[in-house]
N, C-alpha and C. Protein backbone atom coordinates (compact mmCIF):
# COMPACT_ATOMS: atom_id res chain seq x y z
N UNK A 1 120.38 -97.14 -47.44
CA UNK A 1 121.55 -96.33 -47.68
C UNK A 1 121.40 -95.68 -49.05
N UNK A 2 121.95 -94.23 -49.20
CA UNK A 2 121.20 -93.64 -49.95
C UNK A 2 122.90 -94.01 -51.38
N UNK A 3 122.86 -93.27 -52.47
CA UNK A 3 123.69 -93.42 -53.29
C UNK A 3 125.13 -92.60 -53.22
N UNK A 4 124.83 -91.38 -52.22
CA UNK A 4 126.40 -90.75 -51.60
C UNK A 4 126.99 -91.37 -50.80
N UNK A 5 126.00 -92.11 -49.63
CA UNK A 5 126.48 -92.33 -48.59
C UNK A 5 127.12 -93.93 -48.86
N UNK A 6 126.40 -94.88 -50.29
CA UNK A 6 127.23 -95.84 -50.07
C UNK A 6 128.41 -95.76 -50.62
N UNK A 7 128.62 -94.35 -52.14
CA UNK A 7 129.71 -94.15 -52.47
C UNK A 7 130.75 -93.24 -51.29
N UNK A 8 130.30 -92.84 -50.27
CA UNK A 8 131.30 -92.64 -49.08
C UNK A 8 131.84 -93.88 -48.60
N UNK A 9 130.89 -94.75 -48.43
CA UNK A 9 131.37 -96.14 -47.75
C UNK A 9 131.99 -96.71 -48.60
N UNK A 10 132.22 -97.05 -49.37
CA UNK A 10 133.35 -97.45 -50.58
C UNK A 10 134.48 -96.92 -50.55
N UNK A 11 134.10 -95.92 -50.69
CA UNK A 11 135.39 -94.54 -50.84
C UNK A 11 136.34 -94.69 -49.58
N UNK A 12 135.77 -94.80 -47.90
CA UNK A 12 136.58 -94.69 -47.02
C UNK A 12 137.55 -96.11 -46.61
N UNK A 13 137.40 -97.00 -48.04
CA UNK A 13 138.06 -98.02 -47.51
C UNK A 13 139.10 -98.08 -48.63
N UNK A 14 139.36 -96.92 -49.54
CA UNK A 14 140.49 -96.36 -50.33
C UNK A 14 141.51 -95.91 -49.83
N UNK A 15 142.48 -96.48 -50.41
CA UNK A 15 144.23 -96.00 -49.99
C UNK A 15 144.27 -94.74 -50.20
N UNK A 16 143.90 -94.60 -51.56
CA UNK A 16 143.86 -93.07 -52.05
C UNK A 16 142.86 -91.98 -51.92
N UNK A 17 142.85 -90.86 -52.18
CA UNK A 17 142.37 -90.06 -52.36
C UNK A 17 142.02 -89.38 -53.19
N UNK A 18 141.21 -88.33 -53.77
CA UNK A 18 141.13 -87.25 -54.77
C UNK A 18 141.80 -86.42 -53.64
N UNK A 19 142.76 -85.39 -54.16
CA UNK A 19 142.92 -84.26 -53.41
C UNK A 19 141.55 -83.44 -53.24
N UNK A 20 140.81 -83.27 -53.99
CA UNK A 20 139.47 -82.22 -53.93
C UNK A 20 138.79 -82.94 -52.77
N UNK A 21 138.90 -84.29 -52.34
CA UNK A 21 137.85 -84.62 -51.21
C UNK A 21 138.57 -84.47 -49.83
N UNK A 22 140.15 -84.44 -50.06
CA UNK A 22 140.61 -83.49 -48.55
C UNK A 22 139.99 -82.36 -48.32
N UNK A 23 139.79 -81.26 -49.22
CA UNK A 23 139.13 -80.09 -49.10
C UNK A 23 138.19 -80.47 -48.02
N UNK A 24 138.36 -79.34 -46.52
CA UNK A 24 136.86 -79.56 -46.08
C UNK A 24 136.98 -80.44 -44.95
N UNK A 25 137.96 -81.29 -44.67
CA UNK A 25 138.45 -82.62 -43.84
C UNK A 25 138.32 -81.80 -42.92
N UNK A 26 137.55 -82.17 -41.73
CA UNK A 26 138.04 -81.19 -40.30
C UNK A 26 138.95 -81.78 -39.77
N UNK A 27 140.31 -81.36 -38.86
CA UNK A 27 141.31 -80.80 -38.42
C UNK A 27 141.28 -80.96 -36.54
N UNK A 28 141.57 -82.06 -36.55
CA UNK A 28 141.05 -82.13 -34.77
C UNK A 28 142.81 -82.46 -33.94
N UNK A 29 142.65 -82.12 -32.90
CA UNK A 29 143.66 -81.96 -31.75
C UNK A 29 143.44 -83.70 -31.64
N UNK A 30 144.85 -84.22 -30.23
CA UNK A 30 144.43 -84.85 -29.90
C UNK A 30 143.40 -85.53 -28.84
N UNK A 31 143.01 -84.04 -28.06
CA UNK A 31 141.82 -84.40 -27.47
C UNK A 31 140.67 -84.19 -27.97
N UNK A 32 140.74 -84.48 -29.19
CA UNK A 32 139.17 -84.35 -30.32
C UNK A 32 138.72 -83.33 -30.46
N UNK A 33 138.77 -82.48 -30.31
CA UNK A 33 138.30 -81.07 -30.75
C UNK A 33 138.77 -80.33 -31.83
N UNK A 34 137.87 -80.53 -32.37
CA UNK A 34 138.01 -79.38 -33.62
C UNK A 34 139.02 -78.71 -33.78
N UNK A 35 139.86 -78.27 -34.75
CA UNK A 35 140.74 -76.76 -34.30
C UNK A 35 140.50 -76.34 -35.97
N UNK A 36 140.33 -77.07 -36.72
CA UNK A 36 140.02 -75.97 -38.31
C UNK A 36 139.47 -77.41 -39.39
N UNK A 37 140.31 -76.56 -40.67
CA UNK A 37 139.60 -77.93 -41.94
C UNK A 37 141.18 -77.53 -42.93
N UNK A 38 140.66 -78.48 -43.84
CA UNK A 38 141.77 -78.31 -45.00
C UNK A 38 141.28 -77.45 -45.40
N UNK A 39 141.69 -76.41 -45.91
CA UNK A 39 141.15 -75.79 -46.99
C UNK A 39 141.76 -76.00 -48.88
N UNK A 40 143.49 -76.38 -48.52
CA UNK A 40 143.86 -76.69 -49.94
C UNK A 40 145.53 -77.52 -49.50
N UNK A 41 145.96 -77.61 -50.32
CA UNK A 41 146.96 -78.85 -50.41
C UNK A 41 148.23 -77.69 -51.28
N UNK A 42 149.54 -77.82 -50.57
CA UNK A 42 151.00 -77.67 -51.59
C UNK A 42 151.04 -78.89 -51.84
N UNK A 43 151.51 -79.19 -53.07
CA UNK A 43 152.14 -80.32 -53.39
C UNK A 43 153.20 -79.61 -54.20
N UNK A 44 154.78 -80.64 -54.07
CA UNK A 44 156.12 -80.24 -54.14
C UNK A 44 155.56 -80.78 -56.24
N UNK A 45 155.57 -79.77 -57.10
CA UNK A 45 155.48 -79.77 -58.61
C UNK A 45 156.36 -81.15 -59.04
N UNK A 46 157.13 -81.12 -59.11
CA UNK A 46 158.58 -82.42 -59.58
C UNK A 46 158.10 -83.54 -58.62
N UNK A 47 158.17 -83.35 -57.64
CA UNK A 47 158.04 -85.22 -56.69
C UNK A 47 156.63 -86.01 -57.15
N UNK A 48 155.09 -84.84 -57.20
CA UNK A 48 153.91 -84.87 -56.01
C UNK A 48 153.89 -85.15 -54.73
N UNK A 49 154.89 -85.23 -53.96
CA UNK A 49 154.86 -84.90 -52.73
C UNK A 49 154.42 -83.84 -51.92
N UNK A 50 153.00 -84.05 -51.22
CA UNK A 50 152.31 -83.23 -50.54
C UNK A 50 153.27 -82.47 -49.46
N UNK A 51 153.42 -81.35 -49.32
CA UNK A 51 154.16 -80.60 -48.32
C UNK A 51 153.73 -80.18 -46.99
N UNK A 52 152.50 -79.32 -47.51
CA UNK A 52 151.87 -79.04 -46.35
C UNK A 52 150.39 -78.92 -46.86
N UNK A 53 149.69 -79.50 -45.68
CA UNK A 53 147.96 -79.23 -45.67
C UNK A 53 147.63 -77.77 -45.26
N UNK A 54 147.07 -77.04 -45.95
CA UNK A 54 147.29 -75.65 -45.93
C UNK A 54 145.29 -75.36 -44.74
N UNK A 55 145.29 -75.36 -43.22
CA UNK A 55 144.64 -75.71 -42.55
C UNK A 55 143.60 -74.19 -42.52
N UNK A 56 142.54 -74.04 -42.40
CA UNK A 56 142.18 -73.06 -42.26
C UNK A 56 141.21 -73.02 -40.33
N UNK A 57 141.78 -71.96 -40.20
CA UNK A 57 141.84 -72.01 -38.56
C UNK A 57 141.10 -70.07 -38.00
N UNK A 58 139.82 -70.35 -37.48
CA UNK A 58 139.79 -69.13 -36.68
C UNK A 58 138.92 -68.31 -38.17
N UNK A 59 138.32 -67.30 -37.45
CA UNK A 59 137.15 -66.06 -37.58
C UNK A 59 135.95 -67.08 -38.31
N UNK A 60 135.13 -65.66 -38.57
CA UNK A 60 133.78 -66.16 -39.18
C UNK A 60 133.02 -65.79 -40.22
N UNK A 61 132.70 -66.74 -40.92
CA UNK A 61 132.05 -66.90 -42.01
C UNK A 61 133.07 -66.13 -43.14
N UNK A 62 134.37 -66.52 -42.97
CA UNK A 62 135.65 -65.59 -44.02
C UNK A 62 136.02 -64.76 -43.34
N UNK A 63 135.66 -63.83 -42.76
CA UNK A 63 136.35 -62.52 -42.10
C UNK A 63 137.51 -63.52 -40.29
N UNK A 64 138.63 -62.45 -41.21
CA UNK A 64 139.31 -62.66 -39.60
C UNK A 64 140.04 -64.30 -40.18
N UNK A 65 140.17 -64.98 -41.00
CA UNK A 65 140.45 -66.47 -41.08
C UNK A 65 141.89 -66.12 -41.21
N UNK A 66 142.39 -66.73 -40.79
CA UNK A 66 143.76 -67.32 -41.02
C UNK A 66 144.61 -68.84 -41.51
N UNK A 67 145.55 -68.79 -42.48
CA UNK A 67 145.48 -70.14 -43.49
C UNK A 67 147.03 -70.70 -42.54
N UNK A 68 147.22 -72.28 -42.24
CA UNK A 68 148.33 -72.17 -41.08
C UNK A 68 148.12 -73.43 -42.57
N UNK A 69 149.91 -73.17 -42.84
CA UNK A 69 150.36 -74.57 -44.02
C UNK A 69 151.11 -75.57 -42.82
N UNK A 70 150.50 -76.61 -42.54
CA UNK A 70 151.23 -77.23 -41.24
C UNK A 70 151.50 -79.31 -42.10
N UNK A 71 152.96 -78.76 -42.25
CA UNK A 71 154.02 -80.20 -42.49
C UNK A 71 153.22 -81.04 -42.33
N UNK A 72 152.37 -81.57 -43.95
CA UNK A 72 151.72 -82.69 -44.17
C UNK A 72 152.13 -83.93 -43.20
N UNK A 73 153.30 -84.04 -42.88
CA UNK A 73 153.71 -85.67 -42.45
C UNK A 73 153.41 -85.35 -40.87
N UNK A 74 152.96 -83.99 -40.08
CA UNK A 74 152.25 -84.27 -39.16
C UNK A 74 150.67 -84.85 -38.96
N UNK A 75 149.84 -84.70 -40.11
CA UNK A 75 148.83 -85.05 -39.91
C UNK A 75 148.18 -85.95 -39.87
N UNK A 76 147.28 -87.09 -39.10
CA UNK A 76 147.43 -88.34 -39.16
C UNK A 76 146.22 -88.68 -39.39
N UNK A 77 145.60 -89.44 -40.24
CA UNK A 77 144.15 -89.37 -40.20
C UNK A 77 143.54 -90.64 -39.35
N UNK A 78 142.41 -90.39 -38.71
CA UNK A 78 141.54 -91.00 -37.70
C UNK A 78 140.16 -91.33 -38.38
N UNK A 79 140.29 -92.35 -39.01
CA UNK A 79 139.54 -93.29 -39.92
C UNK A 79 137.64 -93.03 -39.08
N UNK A 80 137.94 -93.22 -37.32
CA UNK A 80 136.90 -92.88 -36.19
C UNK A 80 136.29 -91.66 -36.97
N UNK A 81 137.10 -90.73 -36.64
CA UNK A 81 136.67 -89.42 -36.37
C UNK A 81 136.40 -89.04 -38.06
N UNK A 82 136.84 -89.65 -39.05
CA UNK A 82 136.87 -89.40 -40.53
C UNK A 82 137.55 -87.67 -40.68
N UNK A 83 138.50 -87.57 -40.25
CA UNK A 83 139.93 -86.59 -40.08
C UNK A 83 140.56 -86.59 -39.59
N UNK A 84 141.78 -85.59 -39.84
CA UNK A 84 143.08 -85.85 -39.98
C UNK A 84 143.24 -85.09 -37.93
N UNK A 85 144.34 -85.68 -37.19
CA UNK A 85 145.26 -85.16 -35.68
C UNK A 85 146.24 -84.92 -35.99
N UNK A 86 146.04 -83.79 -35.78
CA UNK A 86 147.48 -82.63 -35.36
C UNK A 86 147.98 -83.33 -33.84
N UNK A 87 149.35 -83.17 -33.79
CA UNK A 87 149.87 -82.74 -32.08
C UNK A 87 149.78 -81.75 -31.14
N UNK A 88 149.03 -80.59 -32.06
CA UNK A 88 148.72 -79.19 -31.54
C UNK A 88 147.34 -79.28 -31.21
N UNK A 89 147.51 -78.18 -30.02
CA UNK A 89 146.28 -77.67 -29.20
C UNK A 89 146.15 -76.53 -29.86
N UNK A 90 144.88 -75.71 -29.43
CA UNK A 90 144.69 -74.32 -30.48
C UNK A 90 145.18 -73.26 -29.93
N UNK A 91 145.78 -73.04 -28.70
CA UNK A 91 146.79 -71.94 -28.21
C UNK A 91 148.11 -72.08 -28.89
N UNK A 92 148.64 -73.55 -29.36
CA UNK A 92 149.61 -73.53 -30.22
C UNK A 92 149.54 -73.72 -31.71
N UNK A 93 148.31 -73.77 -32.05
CA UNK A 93 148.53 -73.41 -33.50
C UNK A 93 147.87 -71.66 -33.27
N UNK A 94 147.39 -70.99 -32.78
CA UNK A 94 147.63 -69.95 -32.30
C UNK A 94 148.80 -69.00 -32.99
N UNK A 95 149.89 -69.73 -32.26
CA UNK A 95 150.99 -68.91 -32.26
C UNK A 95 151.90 -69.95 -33.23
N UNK A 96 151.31 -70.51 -34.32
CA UNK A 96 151.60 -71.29 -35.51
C UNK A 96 152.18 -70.12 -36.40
N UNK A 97 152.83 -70.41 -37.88
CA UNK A 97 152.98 -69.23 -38.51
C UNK A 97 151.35 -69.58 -39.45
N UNK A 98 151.43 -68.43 -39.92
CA UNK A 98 149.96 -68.20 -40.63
C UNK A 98 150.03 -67.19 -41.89
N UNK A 99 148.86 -67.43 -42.59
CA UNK A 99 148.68 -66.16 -43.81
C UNK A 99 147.55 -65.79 -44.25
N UNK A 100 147.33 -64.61 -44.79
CA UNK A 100 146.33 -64.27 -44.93
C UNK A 100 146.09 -65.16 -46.60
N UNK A 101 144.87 -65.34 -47.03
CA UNK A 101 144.73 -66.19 -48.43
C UNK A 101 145.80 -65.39 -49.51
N UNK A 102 146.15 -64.16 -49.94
CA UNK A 102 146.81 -63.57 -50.40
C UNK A 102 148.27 -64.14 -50.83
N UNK A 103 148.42 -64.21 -49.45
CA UNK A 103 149.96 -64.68 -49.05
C UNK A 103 150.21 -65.84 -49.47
N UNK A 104 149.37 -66.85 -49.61
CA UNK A 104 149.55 -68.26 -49.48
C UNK A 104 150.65 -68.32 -51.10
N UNK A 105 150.37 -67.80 -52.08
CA UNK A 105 150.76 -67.45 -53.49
C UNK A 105 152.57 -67.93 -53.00
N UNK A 106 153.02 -67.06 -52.29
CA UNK A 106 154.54 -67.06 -51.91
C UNK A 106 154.97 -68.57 -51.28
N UNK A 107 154.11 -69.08 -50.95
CA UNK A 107 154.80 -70.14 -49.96
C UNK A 107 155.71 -70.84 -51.54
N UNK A 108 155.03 -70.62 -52.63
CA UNK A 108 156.16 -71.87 -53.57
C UNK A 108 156.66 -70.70 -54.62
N UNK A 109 156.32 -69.94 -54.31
CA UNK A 109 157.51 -68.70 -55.07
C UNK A 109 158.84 -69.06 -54.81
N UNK A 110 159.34 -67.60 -55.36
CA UNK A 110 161.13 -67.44 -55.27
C UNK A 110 161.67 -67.76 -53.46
N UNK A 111 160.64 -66.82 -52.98
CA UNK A 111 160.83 -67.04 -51.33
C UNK A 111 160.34 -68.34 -50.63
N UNK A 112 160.21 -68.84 -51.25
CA UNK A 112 160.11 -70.59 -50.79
C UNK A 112 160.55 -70.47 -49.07
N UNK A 113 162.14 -70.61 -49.56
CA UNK A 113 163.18 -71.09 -48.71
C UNK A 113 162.74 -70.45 -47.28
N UNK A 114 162.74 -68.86 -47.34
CA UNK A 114 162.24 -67.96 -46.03
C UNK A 114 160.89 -68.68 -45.57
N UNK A 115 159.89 -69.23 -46.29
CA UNK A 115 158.92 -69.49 -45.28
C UNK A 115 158.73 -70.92 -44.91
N UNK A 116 159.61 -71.51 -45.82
CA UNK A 116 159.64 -72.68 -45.43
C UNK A 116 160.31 -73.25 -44.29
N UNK A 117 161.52 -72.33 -43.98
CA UNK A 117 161.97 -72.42 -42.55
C UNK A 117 161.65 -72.42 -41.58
N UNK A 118 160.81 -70.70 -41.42
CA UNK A 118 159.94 -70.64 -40.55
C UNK A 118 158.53 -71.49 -40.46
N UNK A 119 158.14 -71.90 -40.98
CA UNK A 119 157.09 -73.58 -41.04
C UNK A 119 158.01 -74.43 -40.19
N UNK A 120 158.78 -74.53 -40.89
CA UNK A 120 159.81 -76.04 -39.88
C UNK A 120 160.39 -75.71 -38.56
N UNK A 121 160.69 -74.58 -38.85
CA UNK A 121 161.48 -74.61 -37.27
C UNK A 121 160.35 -74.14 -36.45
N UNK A 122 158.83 -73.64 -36.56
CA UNK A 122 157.91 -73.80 -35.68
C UNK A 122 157.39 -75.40 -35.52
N UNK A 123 157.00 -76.11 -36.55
CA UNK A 123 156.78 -77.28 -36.06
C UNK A 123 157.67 -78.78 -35.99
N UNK A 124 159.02 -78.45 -36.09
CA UNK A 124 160.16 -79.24 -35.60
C UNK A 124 159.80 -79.93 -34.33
N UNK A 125 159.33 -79.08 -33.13
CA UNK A 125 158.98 -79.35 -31.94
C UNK A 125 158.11 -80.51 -31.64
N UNK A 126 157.08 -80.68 -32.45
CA UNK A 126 156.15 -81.44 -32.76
C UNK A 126 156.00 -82.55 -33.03
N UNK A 127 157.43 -83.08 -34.17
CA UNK A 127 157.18 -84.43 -34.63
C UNK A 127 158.57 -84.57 -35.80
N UNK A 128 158.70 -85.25 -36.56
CA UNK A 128 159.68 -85.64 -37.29
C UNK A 128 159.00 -84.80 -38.85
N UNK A 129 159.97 -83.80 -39.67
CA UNK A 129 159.78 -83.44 -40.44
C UNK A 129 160.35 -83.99 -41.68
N UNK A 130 159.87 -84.22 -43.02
CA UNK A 130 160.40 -84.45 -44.14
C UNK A 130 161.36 -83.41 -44.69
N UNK A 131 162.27 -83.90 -45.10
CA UNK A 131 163.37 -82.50 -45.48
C UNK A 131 162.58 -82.05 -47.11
N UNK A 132 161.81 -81.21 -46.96
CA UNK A 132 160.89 -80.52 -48.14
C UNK A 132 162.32 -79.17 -48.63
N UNK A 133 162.65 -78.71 -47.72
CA UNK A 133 163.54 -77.35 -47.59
C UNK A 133 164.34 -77.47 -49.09
């Protein structure tokens, strides 16, 4: 065993995390398939309470990507699979709300409130949400 792989094996029997080693986590359904990765983390400034895993889903090699911020307390991690299950299939994160990298800037702006709604009341359906709002 080489010197990453036993500091992985150490590492995966940690409560915690570095946020920088979510980066990158692939993003699987519950019938195991793939549907994206983390690409970056909200965390609520005042609590550290993580909000949403900001998922990156769809095109290639950058072009065409779309960033879906999907209610941290849905994601469950699968120790197996070494990432995190969604309740969504990829026709419904599909029609998830989404942003282009640009956009992502607003989710903790002044307009919070507007997109934070629309986040919740798309994945309300899904599972039990933390009142972040």
């Amino acid at each position: 065993m080489n010197q990453s792989s036993a500091g992985a094996s150490v590492e995966s029997k940690h409560r915690y995390i570095l946020g920088s080693r979510v980066e990158g986590t692939p993003v699987y359904n519950k019938g195991g398939d793939v549907v994206g990765h983390i690409d970056d983390l909200s965390i609520e400034r005042v609590s550290g309470e993580v909000v949403y895993a900001i998922m990156s889903f769809g095109g290639f090699l950058g072009i065409g990507e779309k960033f879906h911020p999907i209610p941290w307390s849905l994601l469950h991690y699968d120790t197996d699979r070494g990432g995190y299950v969604v309740p969504l299939d990829k026709a419904e994160l599909k029609g998830a709300p989404h942003y282009e990298r640009d956009e992502l800037v607003s989710l903790g702006g002044p307009s919070h409130q507007q997109y934070g709604e629309r986040i919740f009341e798309y994945y309300g359906a899904y599972g039990p949400l933390p009142p972040y709002l």
